[in-house]
C-alpha atoms as a PDB file:
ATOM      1  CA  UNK A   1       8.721  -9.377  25.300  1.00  0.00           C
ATOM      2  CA  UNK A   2       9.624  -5.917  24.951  1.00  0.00           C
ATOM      3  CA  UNK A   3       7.294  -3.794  27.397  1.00  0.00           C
ATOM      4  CA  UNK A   4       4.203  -2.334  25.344  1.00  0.00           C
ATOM      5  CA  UNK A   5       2.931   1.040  24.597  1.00  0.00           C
ATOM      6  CA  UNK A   6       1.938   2.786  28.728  1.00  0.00           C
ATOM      7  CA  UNK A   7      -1.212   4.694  29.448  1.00  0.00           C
ATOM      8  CA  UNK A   8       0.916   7.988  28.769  1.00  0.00           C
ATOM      9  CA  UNK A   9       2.074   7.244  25.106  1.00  0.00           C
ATOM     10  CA  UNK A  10      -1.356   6.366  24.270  1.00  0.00           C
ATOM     11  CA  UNK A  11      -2.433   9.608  25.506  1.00  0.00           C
ATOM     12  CA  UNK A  12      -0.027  10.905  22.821  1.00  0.00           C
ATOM     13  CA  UNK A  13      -1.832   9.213  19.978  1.00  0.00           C
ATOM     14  CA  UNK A  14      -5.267  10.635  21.331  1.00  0.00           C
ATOM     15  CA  UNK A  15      -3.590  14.015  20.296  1.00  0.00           C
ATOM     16  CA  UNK A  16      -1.919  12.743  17.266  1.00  0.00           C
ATOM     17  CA  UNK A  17      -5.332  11.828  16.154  1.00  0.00           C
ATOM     18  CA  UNK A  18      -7.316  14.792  17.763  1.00  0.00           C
ATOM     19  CA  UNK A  19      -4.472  16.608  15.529  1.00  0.00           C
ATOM     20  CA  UNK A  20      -4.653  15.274  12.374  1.00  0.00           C
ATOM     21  CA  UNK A  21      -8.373  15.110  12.627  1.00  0.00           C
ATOM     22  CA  UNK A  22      -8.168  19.303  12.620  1.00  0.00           C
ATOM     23  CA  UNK A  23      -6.014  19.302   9.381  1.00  0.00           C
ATOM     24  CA  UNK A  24      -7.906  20.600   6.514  1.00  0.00           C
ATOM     25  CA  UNK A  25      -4.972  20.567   3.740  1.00  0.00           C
ATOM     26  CA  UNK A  26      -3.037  17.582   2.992  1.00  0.00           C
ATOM     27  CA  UNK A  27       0.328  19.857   4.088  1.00  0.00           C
ATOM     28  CA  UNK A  28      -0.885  20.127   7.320  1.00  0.00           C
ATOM     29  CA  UNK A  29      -1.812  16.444   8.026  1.00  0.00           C
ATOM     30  CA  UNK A  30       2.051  16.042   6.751  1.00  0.00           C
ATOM     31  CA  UNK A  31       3.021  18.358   9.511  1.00  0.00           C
ATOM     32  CA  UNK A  32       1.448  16.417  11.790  1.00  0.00           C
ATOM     33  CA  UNK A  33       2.289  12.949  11.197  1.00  0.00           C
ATOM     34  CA  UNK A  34       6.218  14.290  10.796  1.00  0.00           C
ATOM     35  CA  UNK A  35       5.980  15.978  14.468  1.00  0.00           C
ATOM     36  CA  UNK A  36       4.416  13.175  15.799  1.00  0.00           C
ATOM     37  CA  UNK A  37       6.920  10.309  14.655  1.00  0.00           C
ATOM     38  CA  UNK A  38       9.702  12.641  15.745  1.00  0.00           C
ATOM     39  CA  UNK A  39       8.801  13.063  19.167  1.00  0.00           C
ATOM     40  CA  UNK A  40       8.395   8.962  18.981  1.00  0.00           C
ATOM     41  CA  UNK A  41      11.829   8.356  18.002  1.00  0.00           C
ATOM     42  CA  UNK A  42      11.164   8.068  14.341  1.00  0.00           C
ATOM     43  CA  UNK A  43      13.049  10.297  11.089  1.00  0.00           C
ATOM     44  CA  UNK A  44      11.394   9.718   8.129  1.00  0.00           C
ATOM     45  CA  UNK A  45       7.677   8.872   6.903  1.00  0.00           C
ATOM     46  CA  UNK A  46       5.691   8.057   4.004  1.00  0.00           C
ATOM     47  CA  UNK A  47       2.185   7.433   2.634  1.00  0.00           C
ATOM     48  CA  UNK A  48       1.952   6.641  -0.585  1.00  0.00           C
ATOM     49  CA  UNK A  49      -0.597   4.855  -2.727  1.00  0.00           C
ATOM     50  CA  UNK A  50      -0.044   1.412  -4.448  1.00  0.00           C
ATOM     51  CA  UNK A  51       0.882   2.354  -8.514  1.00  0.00           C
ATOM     52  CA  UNK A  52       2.758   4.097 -10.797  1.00  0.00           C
ATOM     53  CA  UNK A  53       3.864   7.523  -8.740  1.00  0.00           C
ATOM     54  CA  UNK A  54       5.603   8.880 -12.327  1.00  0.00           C
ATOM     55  CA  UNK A  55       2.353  10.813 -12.901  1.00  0.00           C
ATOM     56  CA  UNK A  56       1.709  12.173  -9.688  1.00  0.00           C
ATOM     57  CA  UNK A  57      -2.341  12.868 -10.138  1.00  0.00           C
ATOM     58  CA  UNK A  58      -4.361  15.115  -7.997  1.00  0.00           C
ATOM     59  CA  UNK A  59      -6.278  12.178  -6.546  1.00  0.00           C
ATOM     60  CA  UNK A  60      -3.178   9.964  -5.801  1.00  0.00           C
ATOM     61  CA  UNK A  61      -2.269   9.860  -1.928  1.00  0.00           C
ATOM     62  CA  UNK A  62       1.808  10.797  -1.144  1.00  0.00           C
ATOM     63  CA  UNK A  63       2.152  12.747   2.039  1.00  0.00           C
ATOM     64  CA  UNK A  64       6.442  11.920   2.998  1.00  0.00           C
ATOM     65  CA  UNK A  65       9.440  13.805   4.405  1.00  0.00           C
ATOM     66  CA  UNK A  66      11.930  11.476   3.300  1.00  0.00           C
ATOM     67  CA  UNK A  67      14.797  13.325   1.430  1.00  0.00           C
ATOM     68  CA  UNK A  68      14.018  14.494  -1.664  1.00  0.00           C
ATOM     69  CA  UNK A  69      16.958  13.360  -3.280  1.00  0.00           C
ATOM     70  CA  UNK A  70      15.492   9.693  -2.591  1.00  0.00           C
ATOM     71  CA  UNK A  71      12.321  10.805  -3.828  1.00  0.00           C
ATOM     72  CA  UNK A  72      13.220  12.282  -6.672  1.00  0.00           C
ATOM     73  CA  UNK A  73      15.455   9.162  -7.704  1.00  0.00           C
ATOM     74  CA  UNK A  74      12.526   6.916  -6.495  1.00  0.00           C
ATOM     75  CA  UNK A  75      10.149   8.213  -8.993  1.00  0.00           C
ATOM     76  CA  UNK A  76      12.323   9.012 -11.730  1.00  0.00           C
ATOM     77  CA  UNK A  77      14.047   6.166 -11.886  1.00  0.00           C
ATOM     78  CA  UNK A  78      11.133   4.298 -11.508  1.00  0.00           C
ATOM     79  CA  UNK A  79      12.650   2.559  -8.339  1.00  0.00           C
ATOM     80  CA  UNK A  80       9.003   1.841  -7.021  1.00  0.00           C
ATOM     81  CA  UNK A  81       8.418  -0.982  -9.838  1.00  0.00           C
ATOM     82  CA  UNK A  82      10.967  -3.518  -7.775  1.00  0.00           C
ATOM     83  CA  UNK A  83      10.018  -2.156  -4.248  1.00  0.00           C
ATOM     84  CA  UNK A  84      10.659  -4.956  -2.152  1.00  0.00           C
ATOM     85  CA  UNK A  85       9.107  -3.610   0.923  1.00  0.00           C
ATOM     86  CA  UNK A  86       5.704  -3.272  -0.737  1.00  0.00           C
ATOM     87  CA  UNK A  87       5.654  -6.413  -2.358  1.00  0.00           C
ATOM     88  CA  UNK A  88       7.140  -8.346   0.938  1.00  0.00           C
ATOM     89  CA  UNK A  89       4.284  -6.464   2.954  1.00  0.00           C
ATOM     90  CA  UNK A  90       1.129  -7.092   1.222  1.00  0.00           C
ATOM     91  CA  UNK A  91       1.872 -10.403   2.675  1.00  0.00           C
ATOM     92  CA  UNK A  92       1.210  -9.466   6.117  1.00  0.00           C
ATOM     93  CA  UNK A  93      -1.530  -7.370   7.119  1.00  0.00           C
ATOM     94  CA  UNK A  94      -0.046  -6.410  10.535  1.00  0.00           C
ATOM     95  CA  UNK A  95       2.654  -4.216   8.607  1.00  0.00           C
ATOM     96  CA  UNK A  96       6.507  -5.917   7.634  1.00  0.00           C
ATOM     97  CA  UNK A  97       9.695  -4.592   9.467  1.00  0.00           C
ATOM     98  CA  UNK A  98      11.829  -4.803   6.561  1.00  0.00           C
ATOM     99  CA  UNK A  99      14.810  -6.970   8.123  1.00  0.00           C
ATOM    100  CA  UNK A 100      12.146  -9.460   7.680  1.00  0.00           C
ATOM    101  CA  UNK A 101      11.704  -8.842   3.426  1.00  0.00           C
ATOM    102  CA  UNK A 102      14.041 -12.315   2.829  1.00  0.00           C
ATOM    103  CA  UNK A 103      11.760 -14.131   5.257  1.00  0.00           C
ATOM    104  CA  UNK A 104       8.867 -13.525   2.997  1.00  0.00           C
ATOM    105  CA  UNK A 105       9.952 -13.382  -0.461  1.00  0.00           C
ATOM    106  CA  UNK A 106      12.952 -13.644  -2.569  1.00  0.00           C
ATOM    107  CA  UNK A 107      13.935 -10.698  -3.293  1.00  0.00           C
ATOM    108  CA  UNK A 108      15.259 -10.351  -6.831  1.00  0.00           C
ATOM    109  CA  UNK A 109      18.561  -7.913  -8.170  1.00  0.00           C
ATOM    110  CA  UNK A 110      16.360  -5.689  -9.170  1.00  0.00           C
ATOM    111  CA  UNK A 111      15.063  -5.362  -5.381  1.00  0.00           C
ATOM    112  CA  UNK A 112      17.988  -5.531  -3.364  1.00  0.00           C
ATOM    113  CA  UNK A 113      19.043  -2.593  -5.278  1.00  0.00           C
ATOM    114  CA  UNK A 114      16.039  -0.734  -4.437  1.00  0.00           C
ATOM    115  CA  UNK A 115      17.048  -1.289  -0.634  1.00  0.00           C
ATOM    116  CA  UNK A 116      20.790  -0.582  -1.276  1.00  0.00           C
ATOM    117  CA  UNK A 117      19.657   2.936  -3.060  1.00  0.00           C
ATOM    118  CA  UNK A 118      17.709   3.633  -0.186  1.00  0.00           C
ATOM    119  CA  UNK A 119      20.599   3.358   2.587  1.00  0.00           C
ATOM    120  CA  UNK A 120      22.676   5.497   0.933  1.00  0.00           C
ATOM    121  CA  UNK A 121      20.171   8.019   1.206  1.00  0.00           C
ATOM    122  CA  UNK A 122      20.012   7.240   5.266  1.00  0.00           C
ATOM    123  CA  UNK A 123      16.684   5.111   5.266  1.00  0.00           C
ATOM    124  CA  UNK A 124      18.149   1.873   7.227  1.00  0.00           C
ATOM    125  CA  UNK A 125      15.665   0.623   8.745  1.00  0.00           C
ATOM    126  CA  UNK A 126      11.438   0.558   8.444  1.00  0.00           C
ATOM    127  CA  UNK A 127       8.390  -0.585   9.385  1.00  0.00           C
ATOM    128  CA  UNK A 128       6.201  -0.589   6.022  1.00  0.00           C
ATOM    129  CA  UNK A 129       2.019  -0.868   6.819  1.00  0.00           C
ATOM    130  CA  UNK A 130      -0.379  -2.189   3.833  1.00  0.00           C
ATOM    131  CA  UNK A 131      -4.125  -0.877   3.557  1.00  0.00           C
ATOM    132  CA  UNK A 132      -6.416  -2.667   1.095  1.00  0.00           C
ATOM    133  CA  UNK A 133     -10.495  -1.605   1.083  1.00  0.00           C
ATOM    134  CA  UNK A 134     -12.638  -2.839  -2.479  1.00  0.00           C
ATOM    135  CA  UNK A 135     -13.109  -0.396  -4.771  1.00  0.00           C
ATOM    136  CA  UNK A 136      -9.843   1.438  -3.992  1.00  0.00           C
ATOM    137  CA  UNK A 137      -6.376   1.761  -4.503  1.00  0.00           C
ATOM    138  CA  UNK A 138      -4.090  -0.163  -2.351  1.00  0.00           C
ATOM    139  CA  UNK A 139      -1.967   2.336   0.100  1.00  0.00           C
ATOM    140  CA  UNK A 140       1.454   1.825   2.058  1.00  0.00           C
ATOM    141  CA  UNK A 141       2.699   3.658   5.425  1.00  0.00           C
ATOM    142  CA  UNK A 142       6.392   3.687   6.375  1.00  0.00           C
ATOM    143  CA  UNK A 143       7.772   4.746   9.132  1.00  0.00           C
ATOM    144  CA  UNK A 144      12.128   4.519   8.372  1.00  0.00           C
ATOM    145  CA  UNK A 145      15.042   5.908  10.225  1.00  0.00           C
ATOM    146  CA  UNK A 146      19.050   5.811   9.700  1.00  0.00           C
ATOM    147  CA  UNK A 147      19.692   3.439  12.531  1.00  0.00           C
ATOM    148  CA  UNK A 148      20.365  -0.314  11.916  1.00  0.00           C
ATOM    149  CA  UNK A 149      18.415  -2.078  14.513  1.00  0.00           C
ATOM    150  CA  UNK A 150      15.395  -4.317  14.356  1.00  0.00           C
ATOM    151  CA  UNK A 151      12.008  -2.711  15.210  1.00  0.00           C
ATOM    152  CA  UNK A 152      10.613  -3.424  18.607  1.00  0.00           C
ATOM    153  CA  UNK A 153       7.487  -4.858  19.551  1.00  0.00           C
ATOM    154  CA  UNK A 154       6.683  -1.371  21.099  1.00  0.00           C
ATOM    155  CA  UNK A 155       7.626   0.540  17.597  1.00  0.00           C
ATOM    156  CA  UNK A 156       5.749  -1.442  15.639  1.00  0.00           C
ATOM    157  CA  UNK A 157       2.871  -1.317  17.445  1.00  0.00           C
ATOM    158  CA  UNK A 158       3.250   2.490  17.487  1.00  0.00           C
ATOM    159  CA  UNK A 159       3.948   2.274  13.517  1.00  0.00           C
ATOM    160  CA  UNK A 160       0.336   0.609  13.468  1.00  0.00           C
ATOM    161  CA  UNK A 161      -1.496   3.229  15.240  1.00  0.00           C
ATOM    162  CA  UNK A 162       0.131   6.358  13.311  1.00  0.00           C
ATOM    163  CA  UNK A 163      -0.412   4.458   9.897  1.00  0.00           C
ATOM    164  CA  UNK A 164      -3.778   3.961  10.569  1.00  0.00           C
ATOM    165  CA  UNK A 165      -4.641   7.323  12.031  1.00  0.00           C
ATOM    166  CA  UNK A 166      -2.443   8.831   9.170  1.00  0.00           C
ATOM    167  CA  UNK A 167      -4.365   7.061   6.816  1.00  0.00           C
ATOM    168  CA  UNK A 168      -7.854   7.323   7.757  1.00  0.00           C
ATOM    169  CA  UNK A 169      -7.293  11.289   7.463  1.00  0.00           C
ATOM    170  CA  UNK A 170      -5.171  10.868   4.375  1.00  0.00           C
ATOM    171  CA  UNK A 171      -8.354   8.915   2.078  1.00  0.00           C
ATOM    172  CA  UNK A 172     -10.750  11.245   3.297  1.00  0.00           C
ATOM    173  CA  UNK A 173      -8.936  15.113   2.541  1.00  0.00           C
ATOM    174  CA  UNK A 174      -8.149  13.694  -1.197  1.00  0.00           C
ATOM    175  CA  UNK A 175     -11.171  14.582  -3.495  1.00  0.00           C
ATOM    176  CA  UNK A 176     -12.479  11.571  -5.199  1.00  0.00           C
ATOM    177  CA  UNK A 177      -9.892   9.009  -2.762  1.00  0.00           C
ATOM    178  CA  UNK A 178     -12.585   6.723  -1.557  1.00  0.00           C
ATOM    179  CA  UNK A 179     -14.576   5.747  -5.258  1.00  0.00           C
ATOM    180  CA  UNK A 180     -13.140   3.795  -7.490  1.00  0.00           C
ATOM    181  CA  UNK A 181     -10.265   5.182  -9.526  1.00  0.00           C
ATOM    182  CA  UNK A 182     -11.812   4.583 -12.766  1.00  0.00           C
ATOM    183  CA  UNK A 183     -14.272   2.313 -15.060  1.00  0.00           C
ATOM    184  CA  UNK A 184     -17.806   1.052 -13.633  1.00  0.00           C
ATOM    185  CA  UNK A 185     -18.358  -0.501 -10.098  1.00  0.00           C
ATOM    186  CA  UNK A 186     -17.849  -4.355 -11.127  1.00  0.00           C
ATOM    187  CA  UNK A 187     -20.766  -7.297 -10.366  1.00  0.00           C
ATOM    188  CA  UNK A 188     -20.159  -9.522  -7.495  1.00  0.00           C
ATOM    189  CA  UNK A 189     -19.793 -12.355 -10.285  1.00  0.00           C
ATOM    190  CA  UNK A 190     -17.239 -10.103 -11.887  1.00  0.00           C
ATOM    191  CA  UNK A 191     -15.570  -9.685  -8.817  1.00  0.00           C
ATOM    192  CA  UNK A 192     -15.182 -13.733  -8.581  1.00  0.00           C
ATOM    193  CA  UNK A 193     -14.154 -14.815 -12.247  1.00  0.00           C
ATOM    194  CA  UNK A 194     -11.018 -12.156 -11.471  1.00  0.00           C
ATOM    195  CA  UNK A 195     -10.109 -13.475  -8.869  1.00  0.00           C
ATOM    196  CA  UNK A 196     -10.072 -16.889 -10.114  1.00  0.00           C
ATOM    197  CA  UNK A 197      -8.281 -15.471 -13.093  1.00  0.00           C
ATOM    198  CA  UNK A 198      -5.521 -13.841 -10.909  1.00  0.00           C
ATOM    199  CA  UNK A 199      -4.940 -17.239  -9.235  1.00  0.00           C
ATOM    200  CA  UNK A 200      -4.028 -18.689 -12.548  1.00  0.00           C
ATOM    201  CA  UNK A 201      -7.602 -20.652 -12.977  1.00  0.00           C
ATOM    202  CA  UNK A 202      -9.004 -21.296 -16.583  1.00  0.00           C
ATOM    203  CA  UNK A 203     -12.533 -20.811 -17.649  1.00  0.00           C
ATOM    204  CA  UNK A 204     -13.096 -24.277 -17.216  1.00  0.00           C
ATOM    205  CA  UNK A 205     -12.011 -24.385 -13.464  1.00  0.00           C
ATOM    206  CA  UNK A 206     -13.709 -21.346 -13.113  1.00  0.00           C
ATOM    207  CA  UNK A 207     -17.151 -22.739 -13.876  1.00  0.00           C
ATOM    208  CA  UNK A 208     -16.701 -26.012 -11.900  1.00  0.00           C
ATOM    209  CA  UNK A 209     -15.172 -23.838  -8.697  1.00  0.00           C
ATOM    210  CA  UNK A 210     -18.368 -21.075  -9.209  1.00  0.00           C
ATOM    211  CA  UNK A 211     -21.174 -23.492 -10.659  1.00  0.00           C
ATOM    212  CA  UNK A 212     -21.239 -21.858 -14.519  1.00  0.00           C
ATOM    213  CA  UNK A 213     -20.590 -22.560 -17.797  1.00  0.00           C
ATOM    214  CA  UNK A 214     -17.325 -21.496 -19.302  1.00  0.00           C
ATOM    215  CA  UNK A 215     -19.193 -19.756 -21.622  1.00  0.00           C
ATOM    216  CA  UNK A 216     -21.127 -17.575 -18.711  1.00  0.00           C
ATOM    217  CA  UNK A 217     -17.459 -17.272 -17.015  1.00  0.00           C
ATOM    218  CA  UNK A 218     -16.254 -15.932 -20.879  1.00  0.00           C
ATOM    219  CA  UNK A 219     -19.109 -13.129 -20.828  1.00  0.00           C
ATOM    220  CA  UNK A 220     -18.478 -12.291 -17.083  1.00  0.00           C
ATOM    221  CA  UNK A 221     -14.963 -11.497 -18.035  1.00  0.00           C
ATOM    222  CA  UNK A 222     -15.443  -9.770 -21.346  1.00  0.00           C
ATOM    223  CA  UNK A 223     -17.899  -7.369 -19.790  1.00  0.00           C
ATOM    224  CA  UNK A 224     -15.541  -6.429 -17.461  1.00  0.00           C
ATOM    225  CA  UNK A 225     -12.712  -6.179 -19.292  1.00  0.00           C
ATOM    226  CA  UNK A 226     -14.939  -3.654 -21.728  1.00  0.00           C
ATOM    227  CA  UNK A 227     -16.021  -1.353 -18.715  1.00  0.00           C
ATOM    228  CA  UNK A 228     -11.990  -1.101 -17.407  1.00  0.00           C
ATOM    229  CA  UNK A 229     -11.570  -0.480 -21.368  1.00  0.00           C
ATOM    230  CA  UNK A 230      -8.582  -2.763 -21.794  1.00  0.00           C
ATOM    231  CA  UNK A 231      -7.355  -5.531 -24.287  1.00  0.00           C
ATOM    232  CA  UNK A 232      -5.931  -8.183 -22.168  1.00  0.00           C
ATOM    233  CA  UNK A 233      -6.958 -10.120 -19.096  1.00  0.00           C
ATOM    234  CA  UNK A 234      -3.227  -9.071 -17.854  1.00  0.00           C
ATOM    235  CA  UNK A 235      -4.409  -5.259 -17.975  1.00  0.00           C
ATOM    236  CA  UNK A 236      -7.735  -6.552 -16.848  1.00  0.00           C
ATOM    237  CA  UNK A 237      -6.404  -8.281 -13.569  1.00  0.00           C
ATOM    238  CA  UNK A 238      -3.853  -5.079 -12.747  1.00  0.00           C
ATOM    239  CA  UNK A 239      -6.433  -2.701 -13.278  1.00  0.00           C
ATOM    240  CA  UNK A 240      -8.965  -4.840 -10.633  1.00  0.00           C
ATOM    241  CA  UNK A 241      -6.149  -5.099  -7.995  1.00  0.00           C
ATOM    242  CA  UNK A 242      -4.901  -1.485  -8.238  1.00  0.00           C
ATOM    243  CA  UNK A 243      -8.648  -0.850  -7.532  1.00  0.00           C
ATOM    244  CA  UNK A 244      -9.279  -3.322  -4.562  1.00  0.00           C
ATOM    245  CA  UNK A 245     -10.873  -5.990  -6.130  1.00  0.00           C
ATOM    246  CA  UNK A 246      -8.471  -8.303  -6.640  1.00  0.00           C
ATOM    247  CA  UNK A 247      -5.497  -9.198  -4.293  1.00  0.00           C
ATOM    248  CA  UNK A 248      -1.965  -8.389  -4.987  1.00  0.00           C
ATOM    249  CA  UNK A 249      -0.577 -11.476  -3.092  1.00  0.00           C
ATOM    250  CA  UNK A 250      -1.685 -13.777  -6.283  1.00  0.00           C
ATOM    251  CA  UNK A 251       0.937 -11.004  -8.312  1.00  0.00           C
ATOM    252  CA  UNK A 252       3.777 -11.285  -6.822  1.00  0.00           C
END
């Protein structure tokens, strides 16, 4: 096994975190976390949050230096719909390295092309981190760089710990980041029959699984579908697993 992280490099994320606990703009957290993954070997970085990055909002969460170019055609372009490294790493919640994507899903045309647009802009290789907490939106850090070798055990540990740090600074210096994005706060009954929903149960299952009558399980969902203001349970479900409540592994 590839030797782990020594009592020095730890050291180093004690100041990583000492330093991006003393940044009071999103700009200069960026600054941070892009000196700090240099001087580990790393090139690029990214945390973004989980959803449509088209409409960049003032309350959505994307601190990166890759090149803009890639950015640009990632959001434009839409790219982030068929991301396979998102939906591959929601699956493990130690963080993906992204030679692994095939091991955990198939990855459609639509993907691979995704990947293949992103080495031609340099970014060869990655380790990709997923954060869930209820009543939030899901988040992703990345950690990439140009050269075609597998992550060690070493880097990926160190990909953990500047995620996580990065992170943890990154919810709390965006205004309105840790409520719930929109709608009312959802009953813990509410919480269930979606969950059941996303998992492809019917209101029948749903009663037997929670002890309820399908017409209980009917008003459950209804209500919520009225506070998250949408028509269909399809909307219903998305809207509940952008926001925490519901995981993404039942969507892909």
């Amino acid at each position: 096994m590839t030797k782990a992280l020594d009592s020095a490099q730890l050291r180093d994320f004690e100041e990583v975190d000492r330093a991006c606990e003393a940044a009071e703009t999103s700009a200069q957290l960026s600054a941070v976390i892009d000196a700090a993954i240099q001087q580990f070997g790393f090139r690029w970085f990214a945390l973004v949050d989980d959803g449509d990055l088209y409409e960049h909002r003032p309350d959505c969460l994307m601190l990166t230096n890759y090149p803009s170019s890639w950015v640009d055609e990632f959001i434009s372009a839409r790219l982030y719909r068929d991301d396979p490294v998102h939906a591959a790493s929601i699956r493990s919640p130690t963080g993906l390295c992204w030679e692994r994507i095939a091991e955990v899903i198939a990855p459609t045309r639509a993907q691979l092309l995704v990947l293949e647009r992103g080495r031609a802009h340099g970014l060869v290789t990655g380790y990709t981190l997923p954060f869930r907490i209820p009543g939030e939106r899901g988040a992703f850090f990345t950690i990439a760089r140009p050269k075609d070798r597998p992550f060690t055990y070493s880097e990926a540990t160190a990909a953990q710990l500047f995620g996580g740090i990065a992170f943890q600074k990154g919810r709390a210096l965006i205004k309105g980041r840790t409520v719930k994005a929109r709608g009312c706060p959802l009953s813990p009954r509410q919480i269930d029959c979606l969950r059941l929903i996303a998992a492809g149960k019917t209101e029948w299952e749903m009663g037997k699984i929670l002890g309820l009558s399908p017409g209980t399980i009917h008003e459950y969902v209804e209500g919520a579908r009225r506070r998250y203001g949408v028509k269909t349970r399809s909307q219903l479900v998305l809207a509940a697993a952008r926001d925490g409540y519901v995981s993404l592994n039942y969507l892909v």
